[in-house]
Protein backbone atom coordinates (compact mmCIF):
# COMPACT_ATOMS: atom_id res chain seq x y z
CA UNK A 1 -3.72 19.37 10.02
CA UNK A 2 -4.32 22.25 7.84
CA UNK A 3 -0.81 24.46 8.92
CA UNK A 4 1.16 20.95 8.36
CA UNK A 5 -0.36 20.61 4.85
CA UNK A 6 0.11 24.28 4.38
CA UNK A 7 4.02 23.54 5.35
CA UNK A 8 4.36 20.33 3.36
CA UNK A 9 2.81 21.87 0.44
CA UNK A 10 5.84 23.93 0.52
CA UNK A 11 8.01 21.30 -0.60
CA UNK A 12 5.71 18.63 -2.94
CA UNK A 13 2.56 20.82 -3.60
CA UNK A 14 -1.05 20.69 -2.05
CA UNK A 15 -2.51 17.59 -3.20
CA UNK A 16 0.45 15.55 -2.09
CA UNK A 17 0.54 17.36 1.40
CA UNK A 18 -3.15 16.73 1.33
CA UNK A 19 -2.27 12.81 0.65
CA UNK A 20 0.47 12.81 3.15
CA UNK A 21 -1.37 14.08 5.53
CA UNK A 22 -4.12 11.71 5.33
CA UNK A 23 -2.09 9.27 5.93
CA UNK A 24 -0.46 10.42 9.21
CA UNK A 25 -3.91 10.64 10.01
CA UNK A 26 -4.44 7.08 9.23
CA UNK A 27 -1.45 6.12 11.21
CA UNK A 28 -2.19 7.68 14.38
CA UNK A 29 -6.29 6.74 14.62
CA UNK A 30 -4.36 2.85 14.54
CA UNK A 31 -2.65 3.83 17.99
CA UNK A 32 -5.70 5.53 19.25
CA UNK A 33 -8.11 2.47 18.02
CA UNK A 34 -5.56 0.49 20.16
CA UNK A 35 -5.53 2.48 23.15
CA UNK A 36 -9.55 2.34 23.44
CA UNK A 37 -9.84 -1.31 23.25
CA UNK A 38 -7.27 -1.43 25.86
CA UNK A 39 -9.89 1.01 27.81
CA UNK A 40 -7.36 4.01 27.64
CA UNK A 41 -8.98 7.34 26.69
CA UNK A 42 -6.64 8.90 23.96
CA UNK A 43 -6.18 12.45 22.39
CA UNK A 44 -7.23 13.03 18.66
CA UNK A 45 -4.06 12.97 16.53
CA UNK A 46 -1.81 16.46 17.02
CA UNK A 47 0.00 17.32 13.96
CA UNK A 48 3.72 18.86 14.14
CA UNK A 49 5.19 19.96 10.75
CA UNK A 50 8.11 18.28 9.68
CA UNK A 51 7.90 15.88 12.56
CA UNK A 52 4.68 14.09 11.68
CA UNK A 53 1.38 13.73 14.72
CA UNK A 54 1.37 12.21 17.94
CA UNK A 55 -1.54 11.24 20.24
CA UNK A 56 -1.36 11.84 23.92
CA UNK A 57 -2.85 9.44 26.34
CA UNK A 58 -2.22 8.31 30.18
CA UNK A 59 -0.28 5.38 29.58
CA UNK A 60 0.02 3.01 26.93
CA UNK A 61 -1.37 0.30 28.47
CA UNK A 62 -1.13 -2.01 31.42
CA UNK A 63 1.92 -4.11 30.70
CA UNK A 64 4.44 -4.82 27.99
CA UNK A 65 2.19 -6.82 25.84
CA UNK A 66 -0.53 -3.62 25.94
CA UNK A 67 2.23 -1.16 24.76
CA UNK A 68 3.92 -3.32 21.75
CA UNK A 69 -0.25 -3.64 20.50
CA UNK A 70 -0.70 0.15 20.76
CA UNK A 71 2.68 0.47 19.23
CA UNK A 72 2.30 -1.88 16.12
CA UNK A 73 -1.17 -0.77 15.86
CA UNK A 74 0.21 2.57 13.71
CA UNK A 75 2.20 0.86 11.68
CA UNK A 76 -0.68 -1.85 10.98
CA UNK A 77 -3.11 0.26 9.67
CA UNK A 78 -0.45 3.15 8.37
CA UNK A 79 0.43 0.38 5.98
CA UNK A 80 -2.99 -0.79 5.48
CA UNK A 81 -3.58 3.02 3.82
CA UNK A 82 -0.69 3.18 2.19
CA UNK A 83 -1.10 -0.23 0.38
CA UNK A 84 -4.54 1.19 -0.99
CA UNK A 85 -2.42 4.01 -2.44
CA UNK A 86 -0.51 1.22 -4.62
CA UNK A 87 -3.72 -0.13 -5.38
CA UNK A 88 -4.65 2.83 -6.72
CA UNK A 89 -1.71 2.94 -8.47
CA UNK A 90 -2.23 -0.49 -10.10
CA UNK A 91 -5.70 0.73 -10.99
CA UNK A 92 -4.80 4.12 -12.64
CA UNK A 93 -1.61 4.15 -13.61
CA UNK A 94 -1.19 7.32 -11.54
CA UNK A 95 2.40 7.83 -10.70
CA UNK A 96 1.29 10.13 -7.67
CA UNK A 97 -0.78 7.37 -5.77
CA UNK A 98 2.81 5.36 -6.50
CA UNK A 99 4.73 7.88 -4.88
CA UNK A 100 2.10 8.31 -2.10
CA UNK A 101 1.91 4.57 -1.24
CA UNK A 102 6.47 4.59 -1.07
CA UNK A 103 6.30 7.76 0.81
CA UNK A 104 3.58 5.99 3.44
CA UNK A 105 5.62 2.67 3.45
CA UNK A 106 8.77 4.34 4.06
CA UNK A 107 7.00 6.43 6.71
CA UNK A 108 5.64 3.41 8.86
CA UNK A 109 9.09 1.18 7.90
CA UNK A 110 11.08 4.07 9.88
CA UNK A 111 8.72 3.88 12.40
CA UNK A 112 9.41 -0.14 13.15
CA UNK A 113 12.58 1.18 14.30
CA UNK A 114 13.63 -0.59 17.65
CA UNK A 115 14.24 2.32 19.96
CA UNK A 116 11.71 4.17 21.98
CA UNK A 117 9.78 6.86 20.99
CA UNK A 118 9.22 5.07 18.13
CA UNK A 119 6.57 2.37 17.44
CA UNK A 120 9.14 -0.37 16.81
CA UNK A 121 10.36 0.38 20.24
CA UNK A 122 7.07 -0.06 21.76
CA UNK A 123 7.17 -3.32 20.25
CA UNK A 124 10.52 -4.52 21.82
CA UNK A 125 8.94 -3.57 25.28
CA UNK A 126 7.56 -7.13 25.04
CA UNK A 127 10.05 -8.80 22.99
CA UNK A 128 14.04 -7.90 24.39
CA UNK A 129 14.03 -4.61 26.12
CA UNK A 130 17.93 -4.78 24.93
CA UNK A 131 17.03 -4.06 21.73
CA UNK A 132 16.32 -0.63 22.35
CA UNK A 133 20.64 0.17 22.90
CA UNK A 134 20.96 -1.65 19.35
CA UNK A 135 18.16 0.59 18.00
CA UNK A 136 19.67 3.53 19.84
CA UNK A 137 22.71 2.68 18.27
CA UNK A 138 21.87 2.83 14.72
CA UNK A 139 19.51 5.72 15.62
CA UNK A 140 23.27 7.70 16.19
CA UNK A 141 24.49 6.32 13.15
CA UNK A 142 21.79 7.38 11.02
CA UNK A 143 22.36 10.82 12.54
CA UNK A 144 25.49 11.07 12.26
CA UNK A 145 25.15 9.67 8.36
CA UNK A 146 22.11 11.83 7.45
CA UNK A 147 22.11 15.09 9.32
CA UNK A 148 18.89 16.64 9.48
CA UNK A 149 16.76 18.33 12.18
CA UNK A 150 14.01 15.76 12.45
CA UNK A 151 16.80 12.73 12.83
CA UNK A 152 18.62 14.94 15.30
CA UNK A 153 15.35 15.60 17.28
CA UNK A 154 14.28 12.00 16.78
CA UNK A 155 17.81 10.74 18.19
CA UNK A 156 17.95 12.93 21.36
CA UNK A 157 14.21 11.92 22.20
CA UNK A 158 15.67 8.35 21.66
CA UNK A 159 18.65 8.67 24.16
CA UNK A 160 16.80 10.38 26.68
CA UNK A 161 13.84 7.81 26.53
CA UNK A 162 15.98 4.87 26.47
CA UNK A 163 17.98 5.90 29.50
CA UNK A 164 14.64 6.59 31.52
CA UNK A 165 13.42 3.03 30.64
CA UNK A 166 16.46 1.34 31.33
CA UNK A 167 17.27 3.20 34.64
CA UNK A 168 13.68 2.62 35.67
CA UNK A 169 14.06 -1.25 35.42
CA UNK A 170 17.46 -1.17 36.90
CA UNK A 171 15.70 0.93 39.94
CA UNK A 172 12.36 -0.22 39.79
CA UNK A 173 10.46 -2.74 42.10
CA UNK A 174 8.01 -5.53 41.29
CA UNK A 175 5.95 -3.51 39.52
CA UNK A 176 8.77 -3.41 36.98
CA UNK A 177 8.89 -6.93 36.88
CA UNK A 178 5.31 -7.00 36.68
CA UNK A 179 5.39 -4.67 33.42
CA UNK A 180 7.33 -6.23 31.34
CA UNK A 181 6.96 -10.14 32.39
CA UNK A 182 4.88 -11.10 28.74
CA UNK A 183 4.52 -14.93 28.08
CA UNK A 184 7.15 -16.66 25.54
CA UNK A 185 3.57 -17.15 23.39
CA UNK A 186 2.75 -13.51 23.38
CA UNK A 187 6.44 -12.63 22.66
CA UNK A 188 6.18 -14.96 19.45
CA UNK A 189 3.46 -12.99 18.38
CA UNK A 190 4.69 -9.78 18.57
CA UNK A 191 8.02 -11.04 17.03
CA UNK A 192 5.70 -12.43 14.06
CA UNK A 193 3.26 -9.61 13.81
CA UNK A 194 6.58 -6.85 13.69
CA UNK A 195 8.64 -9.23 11.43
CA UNK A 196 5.90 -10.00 9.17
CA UNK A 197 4.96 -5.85 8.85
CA UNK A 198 8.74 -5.42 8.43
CA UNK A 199 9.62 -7.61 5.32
CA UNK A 200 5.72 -6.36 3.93
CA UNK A 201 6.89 -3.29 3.75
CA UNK A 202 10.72 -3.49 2.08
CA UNK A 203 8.53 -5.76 -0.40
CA UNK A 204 5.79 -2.99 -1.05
CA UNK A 205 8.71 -0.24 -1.22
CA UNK A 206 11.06 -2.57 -3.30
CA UNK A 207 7.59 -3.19 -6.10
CA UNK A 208 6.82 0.41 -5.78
CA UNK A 209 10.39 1.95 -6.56
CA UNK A 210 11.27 4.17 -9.12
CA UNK A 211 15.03 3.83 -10.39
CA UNK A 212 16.27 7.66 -10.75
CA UNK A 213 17.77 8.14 -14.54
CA UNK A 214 20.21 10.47 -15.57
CA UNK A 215 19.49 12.84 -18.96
């Protein structure tokens, strides 16, 4: 934590590293509150300048179903701190907890992304597995749009985890099956849950936005 607020601090200065920070923090302890109520023992949250924290963990779950809840967990609570930084904002007046709570909104709303490694991807695990070439897809095209490092890094981790899903349920047995067979109900839900976060957030960023003026 400390050498990625040291590195963002770089860029935007320490108390909105500090801030940041916090609330990668915030995001990951959702996936690892997740992963213990679904009896998996996680890591504490690993932080990686410039490409935000990850937890480790033996699986994500049991099934489908287990991985789209520890997947939408981050997001869930990620927004849940970030929406306390507009609060804030609404309290104070503050224009830095306004850009805190846009930068955390945007953060968790690019995480809802459909393609694996990213949350939204463990979410389509129990919705349409398909979804992930679509999300691949526009993973490319925001690459290819918006050239940076992390998108680059993000978008090969995406094409390599995508084919390794997709060739293991094209080669895989029953257990496959077994994996991602989730109930129409339970697909309803997560289709609410990550539909609901989705249009929550574009709503939170579109209140929160700050035109840019010229002169």
């Amino acid at each position: 934590m400390a050498v990625s607020i040291a590195a963002y601090a770089t860029i935007w200065g320490w108390t909105f590293a500090i801030g940041f920070v916090i609330l990668l923090l915030v995001h990951e302890l959702g996936h690892v509150i997740a992963l213990r109520r679904e009896g998996i023992r996680a890591s504490a949250p690993m932080f990686i300048p410039f490409l935000g924290a990850v937890i480790s963990a033996r699986s994500l779950g049991d099934n489908a179903l287990a991985e789209a809840r520890v997947g939408l967990a981050g997001p869930i609570l990620g927004s849940i701190g970030s929406g306390a930084c507009l609060i804030a904002w609404a309290v104070t007046g503050s224009d830095f907890w306004r850009a805190l709570g846009y930068t955390g909104l945007f953060l968790n709303l690019f995480n809802l992304l459909p393609v694996v490694p990213l949350d939204g991807g463990r979410a389509m695990a129990a919705m349409s597995p398909w979804m992930w070439l679509a999300g691949l897809a526009g993973m490319i095209a925001l690459a290819i749009a918006f050239p940076n490092p992390v998108i680059l890094i993000i978008a090969a981790l995406a094409a390599y985890e995508t084919w390794r899903r997709w060739r293991e349920r094209r080669s895989g047995g029953p257990e496959q099956r077994v994996y991602y067979r989730v109930s129409p109900r339970s697909r309803l839900l997560v289709a609410a849950v990550y539909l609901g976060l989705v249009a929550a957030l574009v709503v939170g960023m579109s209140a929160a936005h700050l035109p840019r003026t010229l002169g």
